[in-house]
C-alpha atoms as a PDB file:
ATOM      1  CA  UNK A   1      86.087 101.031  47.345  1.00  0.00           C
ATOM      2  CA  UNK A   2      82.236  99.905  47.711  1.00  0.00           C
ATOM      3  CA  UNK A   3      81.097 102.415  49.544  1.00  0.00           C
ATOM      4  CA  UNK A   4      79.558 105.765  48.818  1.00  0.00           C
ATOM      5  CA  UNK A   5      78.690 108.542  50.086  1.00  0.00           C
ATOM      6  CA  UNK A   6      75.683 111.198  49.354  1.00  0.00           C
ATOM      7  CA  UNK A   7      76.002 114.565  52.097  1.00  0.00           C
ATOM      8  CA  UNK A   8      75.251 117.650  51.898  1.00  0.00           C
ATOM      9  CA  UNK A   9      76.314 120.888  53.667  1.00  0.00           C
ATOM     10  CA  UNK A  10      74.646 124.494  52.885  1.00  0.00           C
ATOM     11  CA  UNK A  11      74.906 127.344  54.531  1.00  0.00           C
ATOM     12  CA  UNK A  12      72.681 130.104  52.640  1.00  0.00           C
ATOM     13  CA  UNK A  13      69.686 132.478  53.355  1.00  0.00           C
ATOM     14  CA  UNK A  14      65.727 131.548  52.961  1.00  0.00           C
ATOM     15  CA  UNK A  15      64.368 132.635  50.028  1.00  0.00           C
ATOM     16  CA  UNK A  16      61.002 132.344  50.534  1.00  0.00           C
ATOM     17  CA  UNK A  17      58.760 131.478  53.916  1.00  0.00           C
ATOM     18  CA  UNK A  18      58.781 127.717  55.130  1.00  0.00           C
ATOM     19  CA  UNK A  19      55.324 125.772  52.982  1.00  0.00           C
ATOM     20  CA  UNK A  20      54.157 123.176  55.055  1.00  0.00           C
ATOM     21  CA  UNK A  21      51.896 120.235  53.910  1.00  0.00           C
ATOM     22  CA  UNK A  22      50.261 118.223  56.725  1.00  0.00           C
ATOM     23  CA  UNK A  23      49.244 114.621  56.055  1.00  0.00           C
ATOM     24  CA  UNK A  24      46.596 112.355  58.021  1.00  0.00           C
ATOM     25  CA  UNK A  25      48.096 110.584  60.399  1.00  0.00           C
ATOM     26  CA  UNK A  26      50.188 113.651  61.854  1.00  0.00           C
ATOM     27  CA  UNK A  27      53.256 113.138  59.338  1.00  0.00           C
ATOM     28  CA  UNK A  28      54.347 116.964  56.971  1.00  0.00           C
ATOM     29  CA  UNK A  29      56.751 117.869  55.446  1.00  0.00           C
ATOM     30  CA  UNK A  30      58.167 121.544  54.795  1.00  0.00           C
ATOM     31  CA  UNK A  31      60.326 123.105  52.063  1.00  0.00           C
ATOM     32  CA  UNK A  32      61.817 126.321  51.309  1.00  0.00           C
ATOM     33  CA  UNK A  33      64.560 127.664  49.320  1.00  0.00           C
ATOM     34  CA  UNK A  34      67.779 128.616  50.303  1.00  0.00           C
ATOM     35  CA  UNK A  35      70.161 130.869  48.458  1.00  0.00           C
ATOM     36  CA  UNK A  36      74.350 130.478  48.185  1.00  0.00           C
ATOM     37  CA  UNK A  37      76.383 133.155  46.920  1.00  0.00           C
ATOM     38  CA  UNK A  38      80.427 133.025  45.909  1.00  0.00           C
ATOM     39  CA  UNK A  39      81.488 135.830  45.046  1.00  0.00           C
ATOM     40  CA  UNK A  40      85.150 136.437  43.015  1.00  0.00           C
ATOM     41  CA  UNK A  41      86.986 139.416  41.175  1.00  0.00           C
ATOM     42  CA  UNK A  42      87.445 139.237  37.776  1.00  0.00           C
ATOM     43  CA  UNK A  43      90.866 139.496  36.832  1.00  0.00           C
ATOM     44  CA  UNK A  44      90.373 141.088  33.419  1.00  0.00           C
ATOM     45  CA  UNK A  45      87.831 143.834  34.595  1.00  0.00           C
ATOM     46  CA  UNK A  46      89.111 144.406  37.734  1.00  0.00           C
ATOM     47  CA  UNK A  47      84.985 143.351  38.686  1.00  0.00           C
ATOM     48  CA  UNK A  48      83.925 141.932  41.698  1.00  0.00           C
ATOM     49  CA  UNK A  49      81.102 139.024  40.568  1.00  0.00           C
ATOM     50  CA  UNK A  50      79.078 137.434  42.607  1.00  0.00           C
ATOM     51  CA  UNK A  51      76.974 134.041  41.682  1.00  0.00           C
ATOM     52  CA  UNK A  52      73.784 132.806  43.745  1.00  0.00           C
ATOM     53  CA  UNK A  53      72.669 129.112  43.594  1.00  0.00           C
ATOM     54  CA  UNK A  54      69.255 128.382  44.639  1.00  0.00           C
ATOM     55  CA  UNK A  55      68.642 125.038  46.181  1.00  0.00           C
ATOM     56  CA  UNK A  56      65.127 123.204  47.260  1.00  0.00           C
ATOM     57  CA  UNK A  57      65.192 122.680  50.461  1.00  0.00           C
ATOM     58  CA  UNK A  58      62.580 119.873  52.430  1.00  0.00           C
ATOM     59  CA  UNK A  59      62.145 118.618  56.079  1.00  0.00           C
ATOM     60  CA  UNK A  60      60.348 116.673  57.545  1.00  0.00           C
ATOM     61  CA  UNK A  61      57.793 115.850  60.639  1.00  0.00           C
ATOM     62  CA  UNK A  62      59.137 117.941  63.750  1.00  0.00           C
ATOM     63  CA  UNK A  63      61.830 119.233  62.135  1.00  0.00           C
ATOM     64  CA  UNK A  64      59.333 120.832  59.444  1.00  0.00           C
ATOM     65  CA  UNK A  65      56.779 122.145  62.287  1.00  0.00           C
ATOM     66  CA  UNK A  66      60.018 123.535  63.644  1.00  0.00           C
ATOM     67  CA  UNK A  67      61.380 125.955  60.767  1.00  0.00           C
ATOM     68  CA  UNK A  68      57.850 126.469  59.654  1.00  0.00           C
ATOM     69  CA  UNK A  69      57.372 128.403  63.644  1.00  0.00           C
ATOM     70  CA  UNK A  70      60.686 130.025  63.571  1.00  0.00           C
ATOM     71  CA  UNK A  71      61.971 130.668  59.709  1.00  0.00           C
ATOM     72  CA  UNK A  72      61.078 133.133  57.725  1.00  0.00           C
ATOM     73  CA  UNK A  73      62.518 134.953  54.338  1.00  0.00           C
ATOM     74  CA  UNK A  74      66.361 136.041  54.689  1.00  0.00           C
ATOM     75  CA  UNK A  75      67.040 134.074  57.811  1.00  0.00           C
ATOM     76  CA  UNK A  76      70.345 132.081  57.566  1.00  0.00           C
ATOM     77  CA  UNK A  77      70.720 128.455  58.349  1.00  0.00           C
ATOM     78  CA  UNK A  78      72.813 124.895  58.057  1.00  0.00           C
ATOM     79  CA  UNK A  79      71.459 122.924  56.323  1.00  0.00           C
ATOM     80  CA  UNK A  80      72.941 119.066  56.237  1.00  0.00           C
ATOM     81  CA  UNK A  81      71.435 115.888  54.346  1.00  0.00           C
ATOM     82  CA  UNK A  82      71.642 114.190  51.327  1.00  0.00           C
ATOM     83  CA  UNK A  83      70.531 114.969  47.757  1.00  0.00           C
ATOM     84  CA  UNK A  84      67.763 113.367  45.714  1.00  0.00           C
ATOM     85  CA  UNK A  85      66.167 113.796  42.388  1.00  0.00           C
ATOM     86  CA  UNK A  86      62.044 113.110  41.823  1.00  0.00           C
ATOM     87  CA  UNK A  87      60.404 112.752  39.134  1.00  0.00           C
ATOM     88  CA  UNK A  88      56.445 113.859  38.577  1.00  0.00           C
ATOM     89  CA  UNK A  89      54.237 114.926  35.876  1.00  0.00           C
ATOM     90  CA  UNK A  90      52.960 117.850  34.902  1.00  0.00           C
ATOM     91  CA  UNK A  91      49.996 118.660  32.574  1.00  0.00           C
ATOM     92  CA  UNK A  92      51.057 115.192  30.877  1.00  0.00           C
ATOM     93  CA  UNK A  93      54.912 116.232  31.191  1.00  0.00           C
ATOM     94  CA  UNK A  94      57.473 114.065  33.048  1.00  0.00           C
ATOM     95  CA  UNK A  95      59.895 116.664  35.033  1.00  0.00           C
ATOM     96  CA  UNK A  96      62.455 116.124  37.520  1.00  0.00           C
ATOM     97  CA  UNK A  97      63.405 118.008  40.321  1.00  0.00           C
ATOM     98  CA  UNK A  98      66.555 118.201  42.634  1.00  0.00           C
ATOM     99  CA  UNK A  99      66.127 118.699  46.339  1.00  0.00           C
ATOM    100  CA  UNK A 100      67.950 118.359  49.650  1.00  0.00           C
ATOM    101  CA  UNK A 101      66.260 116.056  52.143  1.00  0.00           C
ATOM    102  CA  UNK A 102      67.725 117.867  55.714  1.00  0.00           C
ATOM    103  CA  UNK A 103      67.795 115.412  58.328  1.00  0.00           C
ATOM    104  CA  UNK A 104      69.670 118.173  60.589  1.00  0.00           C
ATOM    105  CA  UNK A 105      70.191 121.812  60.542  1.00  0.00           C
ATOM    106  CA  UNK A 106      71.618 124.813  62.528  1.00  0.00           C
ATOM    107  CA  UNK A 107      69.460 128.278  62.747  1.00  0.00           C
ATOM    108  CA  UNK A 108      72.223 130.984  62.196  1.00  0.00           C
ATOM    109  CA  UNK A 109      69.913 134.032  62.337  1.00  0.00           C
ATOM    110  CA  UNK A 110      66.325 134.244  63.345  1.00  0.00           C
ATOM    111  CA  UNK A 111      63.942 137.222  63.279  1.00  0.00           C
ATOM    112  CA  UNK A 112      62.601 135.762  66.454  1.00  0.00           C
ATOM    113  CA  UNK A 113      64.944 135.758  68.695  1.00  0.00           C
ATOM    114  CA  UNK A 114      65.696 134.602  72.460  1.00  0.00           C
ATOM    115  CA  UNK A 115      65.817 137.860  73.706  1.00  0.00           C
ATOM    116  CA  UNK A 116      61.612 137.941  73.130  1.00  0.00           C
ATOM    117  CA  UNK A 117      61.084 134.537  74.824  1.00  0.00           C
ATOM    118  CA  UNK A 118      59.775 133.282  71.719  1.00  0.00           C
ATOM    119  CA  UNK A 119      62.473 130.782  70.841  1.00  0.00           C
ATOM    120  CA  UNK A 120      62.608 127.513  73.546  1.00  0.00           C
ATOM    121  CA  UNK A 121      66.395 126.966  74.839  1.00  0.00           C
ATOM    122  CA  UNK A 122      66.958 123.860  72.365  1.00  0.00           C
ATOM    123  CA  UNK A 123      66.086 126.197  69.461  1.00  0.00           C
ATOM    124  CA  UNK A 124      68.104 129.420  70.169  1.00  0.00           C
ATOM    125  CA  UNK A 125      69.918 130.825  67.328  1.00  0.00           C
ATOM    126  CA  UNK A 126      73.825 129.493  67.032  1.00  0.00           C
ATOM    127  CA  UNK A 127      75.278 132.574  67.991  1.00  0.00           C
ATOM    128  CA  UNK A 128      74.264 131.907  71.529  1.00  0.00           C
ATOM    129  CA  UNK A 129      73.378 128.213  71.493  1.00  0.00           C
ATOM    130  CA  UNK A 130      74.916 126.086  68.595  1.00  0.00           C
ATOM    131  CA  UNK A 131      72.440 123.185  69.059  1.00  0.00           C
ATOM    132  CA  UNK A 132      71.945 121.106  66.366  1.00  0.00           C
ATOM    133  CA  UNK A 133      68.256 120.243  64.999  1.00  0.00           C
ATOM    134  CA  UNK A 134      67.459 117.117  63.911  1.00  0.00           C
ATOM    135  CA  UNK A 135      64.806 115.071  62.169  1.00  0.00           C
ATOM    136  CA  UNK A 136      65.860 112.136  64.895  1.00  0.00           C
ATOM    137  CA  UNK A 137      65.602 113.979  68.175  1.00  0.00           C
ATOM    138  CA  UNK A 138      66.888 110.813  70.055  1.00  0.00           C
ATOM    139  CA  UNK A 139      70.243 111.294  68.632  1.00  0.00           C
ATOM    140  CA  UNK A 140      70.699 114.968  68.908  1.00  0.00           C
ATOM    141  CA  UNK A 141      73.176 114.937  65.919  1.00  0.00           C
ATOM    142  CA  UNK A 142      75.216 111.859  67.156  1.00  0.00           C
ATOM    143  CA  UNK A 143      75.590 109.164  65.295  1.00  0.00           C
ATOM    144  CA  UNK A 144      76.600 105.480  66.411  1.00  0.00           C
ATOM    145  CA  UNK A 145      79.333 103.698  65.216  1.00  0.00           C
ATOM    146  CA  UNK A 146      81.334 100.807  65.505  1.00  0.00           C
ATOM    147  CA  UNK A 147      84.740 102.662  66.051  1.00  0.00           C
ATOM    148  CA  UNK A 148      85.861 100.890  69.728  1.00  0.00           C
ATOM    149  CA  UNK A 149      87.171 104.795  70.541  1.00  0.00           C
END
């Protein structure tokens, strides 16, 4: 098979507030982490364990003006995009870094909520809305295709 395939879905909790860097030209970008947990019971102890991955989340343009307005710390989201590695330097070190570029994403829980009229109608949180936010808002989450169905 020639083709391949790099997607990612998370569904986890912010760990920190939404940084966004603004560029010339009107272009930012935003990240944030986001934490996982899966939790099992140890079947020598009797235990019940519980892991937590941190991932680094960014977004960008409207999408990162977006979750920097209405994220903050603990809120839970979807997260769904594609994973890359960088590499910069550091005090004359070479690192590398792992990240999730979102190009959409789901708000499961905000502090702000539509109840206050601080949240527009395409951004309500998924309990009551379950739009899907998107670095492309021409395609509101749908993609094209060549399927003739």
């Amino acid at each position: 098979m020639a083709k391949t395939l790099n997607k990612v879905m998370l569904i986890g909790h912010l760990g920190d507030e939404v940084k966004t860097h603004y560029f010339e030209g009107g272009n930012c970008i935003g990240r944030f982490p986001i934490a996982t947990n899966e939790s099992y019971t140890n079947k020598q102890t009797g235990e019940k364990v519980t892991t937590t991955d941190w991932h680094n989340i960014v977004v960008r343009n409207k999408l990162a003006e977006i979750c920097e307005k209405y994220l903050s710390k603990g809120d839970k989201v979807y997260c769904e995009g594609k994973i890359k590695t960088r590499e910069y330097e550091q005090d004359g070190i070479k690192r590398y870094t792992t990240e999730i570029q979102v190009g959409e994403m789901m708000f499961l829980s905000t502090k702000k909520g539509p109840e206050d009229g601080s949240l527009p109608a395409s951004v309500k949180s998924a309990a009551q809305n379950p739009t899907m936010l998107s670095e492309n808002p021409d395609t509101n989450g749908e993609q094209e295709d060549d399927l003739p169905f």
